[in-house]
PDB file of N, CA and C in Angstrom:
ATOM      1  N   UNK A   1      12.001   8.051   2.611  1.00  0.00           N
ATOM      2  CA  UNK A   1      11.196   7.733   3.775  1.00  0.00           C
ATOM      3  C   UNK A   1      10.416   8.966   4.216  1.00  0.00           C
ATOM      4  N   UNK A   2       9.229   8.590   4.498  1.00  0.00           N
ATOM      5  CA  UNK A   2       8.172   9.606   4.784  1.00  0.00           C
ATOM      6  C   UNK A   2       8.081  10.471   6.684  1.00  0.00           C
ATOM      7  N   UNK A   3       8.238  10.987   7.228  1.00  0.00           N
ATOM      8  CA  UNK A   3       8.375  11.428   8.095  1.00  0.00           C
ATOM      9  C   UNK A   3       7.096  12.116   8.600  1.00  0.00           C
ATOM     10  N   UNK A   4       6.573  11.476   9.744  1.00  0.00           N
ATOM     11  CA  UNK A   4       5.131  12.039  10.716  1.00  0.00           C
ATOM     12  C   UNK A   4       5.929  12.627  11.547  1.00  0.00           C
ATOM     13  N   UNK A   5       4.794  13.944  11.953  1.00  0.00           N
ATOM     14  CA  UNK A   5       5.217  14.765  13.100  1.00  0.00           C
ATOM     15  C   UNK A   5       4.099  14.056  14.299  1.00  0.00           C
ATOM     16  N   UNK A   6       3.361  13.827  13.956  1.00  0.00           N
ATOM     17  CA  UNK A   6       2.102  13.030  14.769  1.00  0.00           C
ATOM     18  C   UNK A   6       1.887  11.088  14.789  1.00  0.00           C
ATOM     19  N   UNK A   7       1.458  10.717  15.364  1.00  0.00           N
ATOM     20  CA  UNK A   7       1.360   9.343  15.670  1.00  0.00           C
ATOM     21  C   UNK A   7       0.692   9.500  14.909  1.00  0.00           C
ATOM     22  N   UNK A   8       0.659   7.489  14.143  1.00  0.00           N
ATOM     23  CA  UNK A   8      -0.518   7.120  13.336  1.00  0.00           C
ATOM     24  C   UNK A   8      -1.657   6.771  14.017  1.00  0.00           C
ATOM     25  N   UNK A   9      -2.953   6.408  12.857  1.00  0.00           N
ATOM     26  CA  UNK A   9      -4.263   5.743  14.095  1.00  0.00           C
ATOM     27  C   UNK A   9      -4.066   4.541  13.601  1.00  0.00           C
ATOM     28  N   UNK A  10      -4.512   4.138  14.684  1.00  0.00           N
ATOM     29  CA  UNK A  10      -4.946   2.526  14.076  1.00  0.00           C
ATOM     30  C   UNK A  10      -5.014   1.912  12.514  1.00  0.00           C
ATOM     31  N   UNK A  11      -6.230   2.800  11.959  1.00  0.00           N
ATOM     32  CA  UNK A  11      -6.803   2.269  10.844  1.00  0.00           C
ATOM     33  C   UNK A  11      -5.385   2.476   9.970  1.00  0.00           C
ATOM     34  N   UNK A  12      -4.714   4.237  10.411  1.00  0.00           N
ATOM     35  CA  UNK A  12      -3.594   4.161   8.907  1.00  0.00           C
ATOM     36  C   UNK A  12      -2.577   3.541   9.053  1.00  0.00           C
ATOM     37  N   UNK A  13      -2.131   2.898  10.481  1.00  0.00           N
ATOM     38  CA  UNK A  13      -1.330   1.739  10.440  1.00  0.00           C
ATOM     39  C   UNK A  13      -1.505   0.468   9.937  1.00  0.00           C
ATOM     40  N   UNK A  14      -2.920   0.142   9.884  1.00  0.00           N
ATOM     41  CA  UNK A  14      -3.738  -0.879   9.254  1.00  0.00           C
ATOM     42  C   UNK A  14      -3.501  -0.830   7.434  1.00  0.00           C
ATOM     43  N   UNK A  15      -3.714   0.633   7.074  1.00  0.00           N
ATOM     44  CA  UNK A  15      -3.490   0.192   5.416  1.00  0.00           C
ATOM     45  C   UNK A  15      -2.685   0.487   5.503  1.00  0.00           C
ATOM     46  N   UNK A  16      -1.446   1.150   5.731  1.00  0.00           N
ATOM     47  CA  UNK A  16      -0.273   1.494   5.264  1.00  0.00           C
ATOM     48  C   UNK A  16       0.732  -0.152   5.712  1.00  0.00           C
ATOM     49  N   UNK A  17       0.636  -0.983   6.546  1.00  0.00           N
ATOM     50  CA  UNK A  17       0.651  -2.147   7.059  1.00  0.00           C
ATOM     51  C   UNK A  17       0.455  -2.993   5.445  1.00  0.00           C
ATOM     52  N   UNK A  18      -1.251  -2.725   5.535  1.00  0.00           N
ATOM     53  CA  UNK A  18      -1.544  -3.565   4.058  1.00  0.00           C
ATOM     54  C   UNK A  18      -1.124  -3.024   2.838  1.00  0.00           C
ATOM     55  N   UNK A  19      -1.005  -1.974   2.453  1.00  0.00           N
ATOM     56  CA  UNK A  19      -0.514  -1.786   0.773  1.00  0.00           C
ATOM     57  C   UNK A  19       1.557  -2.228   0.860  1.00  0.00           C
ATOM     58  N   UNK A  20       1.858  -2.187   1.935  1.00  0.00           N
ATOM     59  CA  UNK A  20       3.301  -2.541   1.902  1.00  0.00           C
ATOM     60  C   UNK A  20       3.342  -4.015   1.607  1.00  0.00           C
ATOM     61  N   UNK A  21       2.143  -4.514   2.310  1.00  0.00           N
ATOM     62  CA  UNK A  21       2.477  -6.208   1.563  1.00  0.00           C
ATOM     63  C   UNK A  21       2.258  -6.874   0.440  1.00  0.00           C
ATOM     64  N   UNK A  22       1.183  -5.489   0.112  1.00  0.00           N
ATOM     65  CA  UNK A  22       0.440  -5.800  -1.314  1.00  0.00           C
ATOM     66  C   UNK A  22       1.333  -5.550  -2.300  1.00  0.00           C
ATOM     67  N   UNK A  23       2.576  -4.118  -2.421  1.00  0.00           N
ATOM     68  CA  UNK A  23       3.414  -3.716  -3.098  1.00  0.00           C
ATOM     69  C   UNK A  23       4.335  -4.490  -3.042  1.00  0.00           C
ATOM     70  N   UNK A  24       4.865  -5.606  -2.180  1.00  0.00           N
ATOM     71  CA  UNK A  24       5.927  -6.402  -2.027  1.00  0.00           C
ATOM     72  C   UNK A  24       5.348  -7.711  -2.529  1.00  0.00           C
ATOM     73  N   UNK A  25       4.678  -7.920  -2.940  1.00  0.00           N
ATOM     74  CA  UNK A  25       4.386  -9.431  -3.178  1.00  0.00           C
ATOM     75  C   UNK A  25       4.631  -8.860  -5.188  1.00  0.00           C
ATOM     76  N   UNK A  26       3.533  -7.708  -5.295  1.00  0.00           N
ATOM     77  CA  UNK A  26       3.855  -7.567  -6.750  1.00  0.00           C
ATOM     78  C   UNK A  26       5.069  -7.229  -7.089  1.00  0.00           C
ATOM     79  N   UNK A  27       5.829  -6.607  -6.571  1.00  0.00           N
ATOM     80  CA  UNK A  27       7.551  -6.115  -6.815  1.00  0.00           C
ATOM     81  C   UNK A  27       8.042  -7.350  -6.751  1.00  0.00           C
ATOM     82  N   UNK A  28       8.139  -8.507  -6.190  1.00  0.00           N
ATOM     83  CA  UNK A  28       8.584  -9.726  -6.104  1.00  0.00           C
ATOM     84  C   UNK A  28       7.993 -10.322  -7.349  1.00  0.00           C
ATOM     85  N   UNK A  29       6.957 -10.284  -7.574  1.00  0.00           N
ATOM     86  CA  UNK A  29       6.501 -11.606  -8.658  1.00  0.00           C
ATOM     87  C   UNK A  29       6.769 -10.446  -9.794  1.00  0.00           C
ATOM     88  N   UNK A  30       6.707  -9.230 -10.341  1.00  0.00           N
ATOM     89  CA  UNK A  30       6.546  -8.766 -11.286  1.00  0.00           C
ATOM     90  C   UNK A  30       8.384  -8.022 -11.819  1.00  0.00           C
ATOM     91  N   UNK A  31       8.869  -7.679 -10.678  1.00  0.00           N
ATOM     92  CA  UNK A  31      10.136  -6.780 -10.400  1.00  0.00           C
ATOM     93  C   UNK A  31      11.584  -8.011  -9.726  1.00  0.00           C
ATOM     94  N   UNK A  32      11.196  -9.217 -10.018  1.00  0.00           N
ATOM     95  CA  UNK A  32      12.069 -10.025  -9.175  1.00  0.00           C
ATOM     96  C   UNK A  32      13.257 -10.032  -9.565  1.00  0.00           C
ATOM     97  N   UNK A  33      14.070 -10.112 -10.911  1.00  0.00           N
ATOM     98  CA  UNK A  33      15.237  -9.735 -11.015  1.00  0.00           C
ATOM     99  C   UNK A  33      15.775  -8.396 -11.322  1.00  0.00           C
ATOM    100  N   UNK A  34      15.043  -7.492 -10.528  1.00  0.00           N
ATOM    101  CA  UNK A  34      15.508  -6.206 -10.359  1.00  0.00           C
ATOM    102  C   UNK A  34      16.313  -5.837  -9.216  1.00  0.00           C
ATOM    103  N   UNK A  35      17.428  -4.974  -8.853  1.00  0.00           N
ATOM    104  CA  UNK A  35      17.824  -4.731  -7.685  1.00  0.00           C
ATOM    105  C   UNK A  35      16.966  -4.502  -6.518  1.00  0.00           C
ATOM    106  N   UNK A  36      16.929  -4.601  -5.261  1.00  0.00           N
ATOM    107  CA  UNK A  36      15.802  -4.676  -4.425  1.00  0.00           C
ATOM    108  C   UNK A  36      16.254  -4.211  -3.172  1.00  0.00           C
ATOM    109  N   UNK A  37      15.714  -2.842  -2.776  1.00  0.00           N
ATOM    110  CA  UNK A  37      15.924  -2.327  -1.059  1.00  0.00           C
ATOM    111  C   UNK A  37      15.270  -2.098  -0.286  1.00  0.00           C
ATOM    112  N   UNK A  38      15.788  -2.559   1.333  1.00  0.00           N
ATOM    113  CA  UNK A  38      14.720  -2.353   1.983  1.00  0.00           C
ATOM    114  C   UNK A  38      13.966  -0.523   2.142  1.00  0.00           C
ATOM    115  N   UNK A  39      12.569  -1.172   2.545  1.00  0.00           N
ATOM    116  CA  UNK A  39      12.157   0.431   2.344  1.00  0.00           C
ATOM    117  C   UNK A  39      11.491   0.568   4.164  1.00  0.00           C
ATOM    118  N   UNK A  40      11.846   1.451   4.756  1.00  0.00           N
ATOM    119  CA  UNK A  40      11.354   1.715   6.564  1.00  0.00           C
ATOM    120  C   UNK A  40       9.503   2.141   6.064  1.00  0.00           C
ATOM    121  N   UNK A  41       8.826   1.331   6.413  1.00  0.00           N
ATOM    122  CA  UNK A  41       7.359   1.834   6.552  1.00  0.00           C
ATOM    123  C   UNK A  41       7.509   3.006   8.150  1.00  0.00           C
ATOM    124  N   UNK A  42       6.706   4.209   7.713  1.00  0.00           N
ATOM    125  CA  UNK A  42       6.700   5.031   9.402  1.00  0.00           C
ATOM    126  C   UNK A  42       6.216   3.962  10.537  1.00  0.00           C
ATOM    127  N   UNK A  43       6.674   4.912  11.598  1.00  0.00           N
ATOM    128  CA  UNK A  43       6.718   4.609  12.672  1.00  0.00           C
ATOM    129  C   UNK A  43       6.558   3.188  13.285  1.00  0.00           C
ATOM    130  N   UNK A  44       7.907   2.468  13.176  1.00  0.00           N
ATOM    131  CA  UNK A  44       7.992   1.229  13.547  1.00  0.00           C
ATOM    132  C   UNK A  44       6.941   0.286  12.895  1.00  0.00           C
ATOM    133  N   UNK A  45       6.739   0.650  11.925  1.00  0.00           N
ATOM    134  CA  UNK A  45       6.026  -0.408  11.007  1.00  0.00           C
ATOM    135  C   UNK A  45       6.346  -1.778  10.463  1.00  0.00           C
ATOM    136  N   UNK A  46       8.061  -1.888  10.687  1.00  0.00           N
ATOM    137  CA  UNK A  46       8.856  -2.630   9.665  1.00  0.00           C
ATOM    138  C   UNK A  46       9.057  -2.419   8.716  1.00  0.00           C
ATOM    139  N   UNK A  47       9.748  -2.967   7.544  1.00  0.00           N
ATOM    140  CA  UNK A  47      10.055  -2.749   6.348  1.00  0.00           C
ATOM    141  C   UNK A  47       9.661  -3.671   5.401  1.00  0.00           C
ATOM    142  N   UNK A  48      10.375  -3.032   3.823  1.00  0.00           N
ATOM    143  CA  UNK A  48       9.254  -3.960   3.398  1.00  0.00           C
ATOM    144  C   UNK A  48      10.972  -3.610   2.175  1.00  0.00           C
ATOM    145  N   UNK A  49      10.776  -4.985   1.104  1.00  0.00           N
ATOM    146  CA  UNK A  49      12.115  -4.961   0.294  1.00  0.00           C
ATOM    147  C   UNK A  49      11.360  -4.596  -0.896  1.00  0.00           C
ATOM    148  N   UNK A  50      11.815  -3.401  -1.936  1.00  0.00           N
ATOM    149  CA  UNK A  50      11.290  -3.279  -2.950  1.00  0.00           C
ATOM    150  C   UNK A  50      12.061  -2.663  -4.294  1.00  0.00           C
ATOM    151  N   UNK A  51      11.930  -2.160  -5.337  1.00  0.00           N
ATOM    152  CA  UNK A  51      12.804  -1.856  -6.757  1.00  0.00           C
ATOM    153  C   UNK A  51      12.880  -0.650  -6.695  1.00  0.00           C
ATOM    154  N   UNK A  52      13.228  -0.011  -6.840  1.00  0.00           N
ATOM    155  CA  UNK A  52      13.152   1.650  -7.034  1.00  0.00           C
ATOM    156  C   UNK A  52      11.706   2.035  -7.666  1.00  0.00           C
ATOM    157  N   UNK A  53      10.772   1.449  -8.566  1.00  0.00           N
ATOM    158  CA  UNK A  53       9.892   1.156  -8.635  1.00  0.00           C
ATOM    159  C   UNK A  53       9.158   1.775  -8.032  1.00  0.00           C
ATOM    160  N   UNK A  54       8.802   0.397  -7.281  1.00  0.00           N
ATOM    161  CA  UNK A  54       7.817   0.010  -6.350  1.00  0.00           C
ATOM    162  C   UNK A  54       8.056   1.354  -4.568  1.00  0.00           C
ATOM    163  N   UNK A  55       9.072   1.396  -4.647  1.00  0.00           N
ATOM    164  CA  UNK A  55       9.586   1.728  -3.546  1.00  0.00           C
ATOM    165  C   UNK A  55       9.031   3.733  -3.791  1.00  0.00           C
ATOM    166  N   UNK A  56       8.889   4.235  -5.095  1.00  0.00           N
ATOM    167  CA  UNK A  56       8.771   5.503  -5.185  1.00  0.00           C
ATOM    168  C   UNK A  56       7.153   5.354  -4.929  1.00  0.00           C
ATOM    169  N   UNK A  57       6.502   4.227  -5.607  1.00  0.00           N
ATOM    170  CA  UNK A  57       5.094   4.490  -5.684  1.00  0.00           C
ATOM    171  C   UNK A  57       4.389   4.396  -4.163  1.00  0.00           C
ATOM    172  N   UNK A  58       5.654   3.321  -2.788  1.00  0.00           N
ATOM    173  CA  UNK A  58       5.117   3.223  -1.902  1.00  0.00           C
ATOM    174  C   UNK A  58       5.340   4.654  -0.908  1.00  0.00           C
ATOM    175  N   UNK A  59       6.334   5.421  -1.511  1.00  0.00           N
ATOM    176  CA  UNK A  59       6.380   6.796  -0.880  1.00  0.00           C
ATOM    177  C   UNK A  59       5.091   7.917  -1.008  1.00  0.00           C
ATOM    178  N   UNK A  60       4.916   7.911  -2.289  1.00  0.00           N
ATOM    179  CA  UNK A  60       3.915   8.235  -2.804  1.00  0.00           C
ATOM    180  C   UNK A  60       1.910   8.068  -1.934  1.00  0.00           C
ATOM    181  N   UNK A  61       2.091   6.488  -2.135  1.00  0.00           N
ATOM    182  CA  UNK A  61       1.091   5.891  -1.649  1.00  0.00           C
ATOM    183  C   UNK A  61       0.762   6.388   0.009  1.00  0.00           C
ATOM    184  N   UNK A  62       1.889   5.923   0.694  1.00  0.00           N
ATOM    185  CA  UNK A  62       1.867   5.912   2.159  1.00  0.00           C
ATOM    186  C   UNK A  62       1.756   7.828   2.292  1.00  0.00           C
ATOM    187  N   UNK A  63       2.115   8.961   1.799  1.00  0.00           N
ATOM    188  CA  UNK A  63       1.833   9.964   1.748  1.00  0.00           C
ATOM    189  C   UNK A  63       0.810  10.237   1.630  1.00  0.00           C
ATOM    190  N   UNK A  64       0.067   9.852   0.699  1.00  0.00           N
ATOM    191  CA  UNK A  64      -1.393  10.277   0.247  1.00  0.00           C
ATOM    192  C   UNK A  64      -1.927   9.466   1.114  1.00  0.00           C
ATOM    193  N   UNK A  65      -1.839   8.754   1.895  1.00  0.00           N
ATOM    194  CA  UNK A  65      -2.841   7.971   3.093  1.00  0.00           C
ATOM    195  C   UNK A  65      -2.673   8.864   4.972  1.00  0.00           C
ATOM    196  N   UNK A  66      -1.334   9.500   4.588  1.00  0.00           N
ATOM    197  CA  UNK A  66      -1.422   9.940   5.986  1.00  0.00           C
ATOM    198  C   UNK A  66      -1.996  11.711   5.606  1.00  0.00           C
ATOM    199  N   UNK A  67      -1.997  11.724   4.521  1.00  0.00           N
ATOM    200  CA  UNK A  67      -3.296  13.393   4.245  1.00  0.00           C
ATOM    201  C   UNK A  67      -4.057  13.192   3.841  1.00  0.00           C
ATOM    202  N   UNK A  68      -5.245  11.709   4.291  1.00  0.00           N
ATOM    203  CA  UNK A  68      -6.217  12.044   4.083  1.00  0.00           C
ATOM    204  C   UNK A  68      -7.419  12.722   4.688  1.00  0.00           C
ATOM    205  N   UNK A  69      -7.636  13.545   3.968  1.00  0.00           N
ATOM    206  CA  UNK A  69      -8.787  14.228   4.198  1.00  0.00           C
ATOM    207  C   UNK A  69     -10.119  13.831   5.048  1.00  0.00           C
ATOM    208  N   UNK A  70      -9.972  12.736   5.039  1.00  0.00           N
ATOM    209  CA  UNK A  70     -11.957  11.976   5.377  1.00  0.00           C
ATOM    210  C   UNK A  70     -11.387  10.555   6.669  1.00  0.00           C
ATOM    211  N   UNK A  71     -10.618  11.411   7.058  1.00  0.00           N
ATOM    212  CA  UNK A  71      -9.702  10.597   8.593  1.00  0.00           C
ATOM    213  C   UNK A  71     -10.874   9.803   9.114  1.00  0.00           C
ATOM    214  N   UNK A  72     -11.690  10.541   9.569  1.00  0.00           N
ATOM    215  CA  UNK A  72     -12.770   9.996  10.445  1.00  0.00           C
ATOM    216  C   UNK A  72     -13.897   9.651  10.364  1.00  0.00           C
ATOM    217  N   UNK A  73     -13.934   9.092   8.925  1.00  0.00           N
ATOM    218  CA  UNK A  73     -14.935   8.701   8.018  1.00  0.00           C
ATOM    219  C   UNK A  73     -14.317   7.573   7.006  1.00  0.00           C
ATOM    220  N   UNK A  74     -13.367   7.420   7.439  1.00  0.00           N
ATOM    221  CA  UNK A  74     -12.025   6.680   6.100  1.00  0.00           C
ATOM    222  C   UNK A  74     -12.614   5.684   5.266  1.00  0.00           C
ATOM    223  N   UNK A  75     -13.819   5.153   4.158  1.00  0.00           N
ATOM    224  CA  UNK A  75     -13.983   4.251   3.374  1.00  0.00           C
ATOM    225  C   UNK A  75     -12.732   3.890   2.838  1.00  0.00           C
ATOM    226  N   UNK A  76     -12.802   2.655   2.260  1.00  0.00           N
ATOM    227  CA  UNK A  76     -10.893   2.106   1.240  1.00  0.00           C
ATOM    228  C   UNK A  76     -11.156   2.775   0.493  1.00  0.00           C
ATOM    229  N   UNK A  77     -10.333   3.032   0.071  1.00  0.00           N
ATOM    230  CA  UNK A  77      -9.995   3.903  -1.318  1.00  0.00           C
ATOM    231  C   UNK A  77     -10.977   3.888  -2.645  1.00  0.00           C
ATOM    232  N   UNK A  78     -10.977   2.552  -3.316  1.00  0.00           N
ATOM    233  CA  UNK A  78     -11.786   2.694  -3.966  1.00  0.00           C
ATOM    234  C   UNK A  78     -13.424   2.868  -4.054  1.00  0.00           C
ATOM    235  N   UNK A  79     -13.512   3.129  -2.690  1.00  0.00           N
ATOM    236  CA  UNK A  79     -15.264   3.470  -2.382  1.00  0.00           C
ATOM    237  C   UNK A  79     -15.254   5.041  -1.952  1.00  0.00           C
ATOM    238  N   UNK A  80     -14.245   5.339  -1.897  1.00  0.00           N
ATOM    239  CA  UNK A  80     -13.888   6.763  -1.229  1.00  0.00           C
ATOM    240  C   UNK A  80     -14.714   8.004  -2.751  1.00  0.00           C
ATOM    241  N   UNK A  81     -15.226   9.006  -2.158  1.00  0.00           N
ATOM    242  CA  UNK A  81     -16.231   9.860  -2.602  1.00  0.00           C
ATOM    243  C   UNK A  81     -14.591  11.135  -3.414  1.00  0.00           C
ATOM    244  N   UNK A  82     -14.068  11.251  -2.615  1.00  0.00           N
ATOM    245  CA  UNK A  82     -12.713  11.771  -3.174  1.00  0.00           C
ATOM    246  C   UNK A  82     -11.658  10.831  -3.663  1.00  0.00           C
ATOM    247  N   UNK A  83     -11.094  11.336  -4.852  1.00  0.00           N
ATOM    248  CA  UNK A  83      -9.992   9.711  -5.100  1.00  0.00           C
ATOM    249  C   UNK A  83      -8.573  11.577  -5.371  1.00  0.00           C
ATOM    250  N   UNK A  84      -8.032  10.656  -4.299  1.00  0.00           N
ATOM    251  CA  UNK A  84      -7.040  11.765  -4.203  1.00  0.00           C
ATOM    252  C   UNK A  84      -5.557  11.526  -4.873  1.00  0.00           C
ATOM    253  N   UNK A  85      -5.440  10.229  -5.079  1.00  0.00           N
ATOM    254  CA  UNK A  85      -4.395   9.489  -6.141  1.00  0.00           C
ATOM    255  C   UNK A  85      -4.397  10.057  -7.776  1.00  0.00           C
ATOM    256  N   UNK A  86      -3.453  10.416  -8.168  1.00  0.00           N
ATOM    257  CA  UNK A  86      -3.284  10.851  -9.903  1.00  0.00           C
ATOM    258  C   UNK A  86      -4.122   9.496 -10.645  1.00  0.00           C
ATOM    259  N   UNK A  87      -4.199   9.824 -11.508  1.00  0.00           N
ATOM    260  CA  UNK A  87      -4.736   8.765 -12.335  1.00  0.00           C
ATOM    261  C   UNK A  87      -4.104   7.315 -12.449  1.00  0.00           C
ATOM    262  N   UNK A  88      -2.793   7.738 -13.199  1.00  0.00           N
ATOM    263  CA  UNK A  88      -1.651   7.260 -13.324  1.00  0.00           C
ATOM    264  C   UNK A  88      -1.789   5.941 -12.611  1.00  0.00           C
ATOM    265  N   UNK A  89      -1.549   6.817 -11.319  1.00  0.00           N
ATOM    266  CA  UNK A  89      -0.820   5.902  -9.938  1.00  0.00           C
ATOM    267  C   UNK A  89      -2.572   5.142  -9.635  1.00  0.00           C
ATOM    268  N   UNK A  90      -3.781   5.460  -9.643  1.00  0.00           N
ATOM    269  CA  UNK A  90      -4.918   4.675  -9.303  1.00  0.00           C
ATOM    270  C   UNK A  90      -5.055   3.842 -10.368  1.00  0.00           C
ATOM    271  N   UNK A  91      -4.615   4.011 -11.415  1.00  0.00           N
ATOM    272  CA  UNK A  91      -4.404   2.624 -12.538  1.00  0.00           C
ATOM    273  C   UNK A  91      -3.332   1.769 -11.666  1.00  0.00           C
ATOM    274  N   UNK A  92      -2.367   2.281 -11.655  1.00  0.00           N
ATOM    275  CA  UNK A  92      -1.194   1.273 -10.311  1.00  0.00           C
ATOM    276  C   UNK A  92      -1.526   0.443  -9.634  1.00  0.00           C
ATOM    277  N   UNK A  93      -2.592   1.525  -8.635  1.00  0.00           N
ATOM    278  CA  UNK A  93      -2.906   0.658  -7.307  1.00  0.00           C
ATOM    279  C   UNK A  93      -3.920  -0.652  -7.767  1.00  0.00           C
ATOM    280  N   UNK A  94      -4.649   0.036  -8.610  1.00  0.00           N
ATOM    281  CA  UNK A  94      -5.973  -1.149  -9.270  1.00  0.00           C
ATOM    282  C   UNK A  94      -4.992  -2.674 -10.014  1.00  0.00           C
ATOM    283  N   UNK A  95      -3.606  -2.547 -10.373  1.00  0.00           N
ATOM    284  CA  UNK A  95      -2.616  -3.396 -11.462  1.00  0.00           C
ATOM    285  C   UNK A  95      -1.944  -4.385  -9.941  1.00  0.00           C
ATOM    286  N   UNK A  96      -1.389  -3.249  -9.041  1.00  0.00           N
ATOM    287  CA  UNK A  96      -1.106  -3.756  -7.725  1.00  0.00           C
ATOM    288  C   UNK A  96      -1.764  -4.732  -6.988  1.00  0.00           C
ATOM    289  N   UNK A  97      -3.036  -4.132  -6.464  1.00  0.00           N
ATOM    290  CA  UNK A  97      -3.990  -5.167  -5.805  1.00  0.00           C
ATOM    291  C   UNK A  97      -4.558  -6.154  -6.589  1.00  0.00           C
ATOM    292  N   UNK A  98      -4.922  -6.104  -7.977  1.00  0.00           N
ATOM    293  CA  UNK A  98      -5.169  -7.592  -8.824  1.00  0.00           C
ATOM    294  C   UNK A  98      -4.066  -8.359  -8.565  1.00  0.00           C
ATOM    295  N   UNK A  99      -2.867  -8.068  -8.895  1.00  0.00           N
ATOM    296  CA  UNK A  99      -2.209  -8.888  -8.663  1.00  0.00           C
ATOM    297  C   UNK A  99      -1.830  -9.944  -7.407  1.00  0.00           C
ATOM    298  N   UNK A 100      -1.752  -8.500  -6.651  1.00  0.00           N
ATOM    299  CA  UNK A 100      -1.155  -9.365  -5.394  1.00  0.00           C
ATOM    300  C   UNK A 100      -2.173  -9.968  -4.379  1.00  0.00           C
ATOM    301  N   UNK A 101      -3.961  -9.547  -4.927  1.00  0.00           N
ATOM    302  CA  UNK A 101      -5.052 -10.230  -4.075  1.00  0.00           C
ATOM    303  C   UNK A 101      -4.944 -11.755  -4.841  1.00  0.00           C
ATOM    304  N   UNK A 102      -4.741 -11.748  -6.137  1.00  0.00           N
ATOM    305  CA  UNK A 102      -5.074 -13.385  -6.320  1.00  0.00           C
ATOM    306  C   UNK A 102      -3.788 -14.053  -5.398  1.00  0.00           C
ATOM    307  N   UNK A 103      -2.854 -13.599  -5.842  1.00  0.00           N
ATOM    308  CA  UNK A 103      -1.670 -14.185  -5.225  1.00  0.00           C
ATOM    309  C   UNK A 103      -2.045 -14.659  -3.251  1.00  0.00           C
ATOM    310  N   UNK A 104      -2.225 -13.345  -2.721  1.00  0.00           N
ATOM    311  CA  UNK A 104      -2.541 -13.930  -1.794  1.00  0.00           C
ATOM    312  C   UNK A 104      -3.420 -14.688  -0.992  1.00  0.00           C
ATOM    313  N   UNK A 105      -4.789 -14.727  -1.965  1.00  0.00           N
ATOM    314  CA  UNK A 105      -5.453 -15.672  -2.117  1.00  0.00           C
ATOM    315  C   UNK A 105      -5.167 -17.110  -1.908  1.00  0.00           C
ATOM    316  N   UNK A 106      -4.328 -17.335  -2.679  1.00  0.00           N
ATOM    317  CA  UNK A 106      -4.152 -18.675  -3.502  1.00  0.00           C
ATOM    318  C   UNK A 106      -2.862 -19.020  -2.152  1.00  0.00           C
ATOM    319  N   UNK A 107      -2.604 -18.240  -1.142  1.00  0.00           N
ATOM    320  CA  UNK A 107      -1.592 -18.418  -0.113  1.00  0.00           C
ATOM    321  C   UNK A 107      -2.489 -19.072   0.501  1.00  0.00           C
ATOM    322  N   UNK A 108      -3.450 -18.417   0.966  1.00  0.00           N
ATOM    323  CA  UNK A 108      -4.616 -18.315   2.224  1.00  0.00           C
ATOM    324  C   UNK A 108      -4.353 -16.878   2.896  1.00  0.00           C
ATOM    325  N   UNK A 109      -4.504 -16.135   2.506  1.00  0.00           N
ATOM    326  CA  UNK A 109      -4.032 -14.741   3.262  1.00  0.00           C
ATOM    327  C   UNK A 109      -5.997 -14.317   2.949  1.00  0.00           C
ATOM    328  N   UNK A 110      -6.554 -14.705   3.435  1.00  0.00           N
ATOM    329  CA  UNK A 110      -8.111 -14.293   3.314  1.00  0.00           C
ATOM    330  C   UNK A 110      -8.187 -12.946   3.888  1.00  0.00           C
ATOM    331  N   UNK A 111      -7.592 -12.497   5.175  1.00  0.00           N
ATOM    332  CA  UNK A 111      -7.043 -11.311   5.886  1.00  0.00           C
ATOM    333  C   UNK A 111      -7.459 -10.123   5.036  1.00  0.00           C
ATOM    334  N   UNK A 112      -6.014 -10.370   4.396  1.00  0.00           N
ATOM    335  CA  UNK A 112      -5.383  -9.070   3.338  1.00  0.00           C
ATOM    336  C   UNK A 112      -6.595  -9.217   2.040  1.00  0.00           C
ATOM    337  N   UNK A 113      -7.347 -10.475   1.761  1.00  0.00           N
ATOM    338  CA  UNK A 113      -8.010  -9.939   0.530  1.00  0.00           C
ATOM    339  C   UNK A 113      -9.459  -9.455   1.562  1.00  0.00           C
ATOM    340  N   UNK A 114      -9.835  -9.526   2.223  1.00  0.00           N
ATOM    341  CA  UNK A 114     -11.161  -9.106   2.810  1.00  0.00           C
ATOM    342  C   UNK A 114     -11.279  -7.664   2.815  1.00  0.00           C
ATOM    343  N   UNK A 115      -9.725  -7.347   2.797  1.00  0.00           N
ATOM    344  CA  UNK A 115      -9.734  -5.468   2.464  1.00  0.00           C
ATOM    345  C   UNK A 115      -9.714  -5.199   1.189  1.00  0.00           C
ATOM    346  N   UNK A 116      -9.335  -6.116   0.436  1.00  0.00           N
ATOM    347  CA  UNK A 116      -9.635  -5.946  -1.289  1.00  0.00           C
ATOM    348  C   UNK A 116     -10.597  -5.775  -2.037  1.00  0.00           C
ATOM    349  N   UNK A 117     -11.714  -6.590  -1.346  1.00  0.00           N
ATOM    350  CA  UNK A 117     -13.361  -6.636  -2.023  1.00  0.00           C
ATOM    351  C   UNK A 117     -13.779  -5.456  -1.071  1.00  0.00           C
ATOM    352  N   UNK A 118     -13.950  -5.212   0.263  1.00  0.00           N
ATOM    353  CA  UNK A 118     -14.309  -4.622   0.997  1.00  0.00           C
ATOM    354  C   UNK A 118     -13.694  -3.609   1.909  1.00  0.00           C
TER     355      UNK A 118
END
């Protein structure tokens, strides 16, 4: 679990909010008979249940969102002029959000994909 000395803003409660649901829908459909724990999103965020997996990449993830650099300018990620994610892990996130935008698509979660295209 990731630890702020400072409150979040809005917006990084907003994605860190959204990639936890995005990482839990794919850990579920992709990781489902794997062992599964809950993981504390910061500051009263709720939690989110995930594999050891999923759960390192969301440490990872939610880190690199609360240092970002371009706070007050924040484009999503993939429009962002800096891509501050390893390679690796931005192949991830790109495997992550395909997945879990059709999925939630096909829920009606229009919400969560409107941050996907845009």
């Amino acid at each position: 679990m990731i630890a702020t000395m400072e409150t979040l803003t809005k917006q990084q409660k907003k994605d860190i909010r959204l990639i936890g649901k995005f990482v839990e829908v794919y850990c579920t459909g992709k990781h489902g008979a794997l062992e599964r724990s809950p993981f504390r999103l910061p500051e009263g965020l709720g939690q989110r249940t995930f594999c050891r997996e999923c759960a390192a990449f969301m440490e990872y993830a939610v880190g690199k969102r609360l240092k970002c650099p371009l706070e007050a300018e924040k484009p999503s990620c993939k429009h962002c002029r800096i891509h501050c994610y390893r390679k690796d892990q931005r192949e991830k996130v790109r495997e992550i959000m395909g997945y879990s935008g059709r999925r939630l698509m096909l829920r009606g979660r229009l919400d969560y994909v409107w941050h996907y295209f845009f």
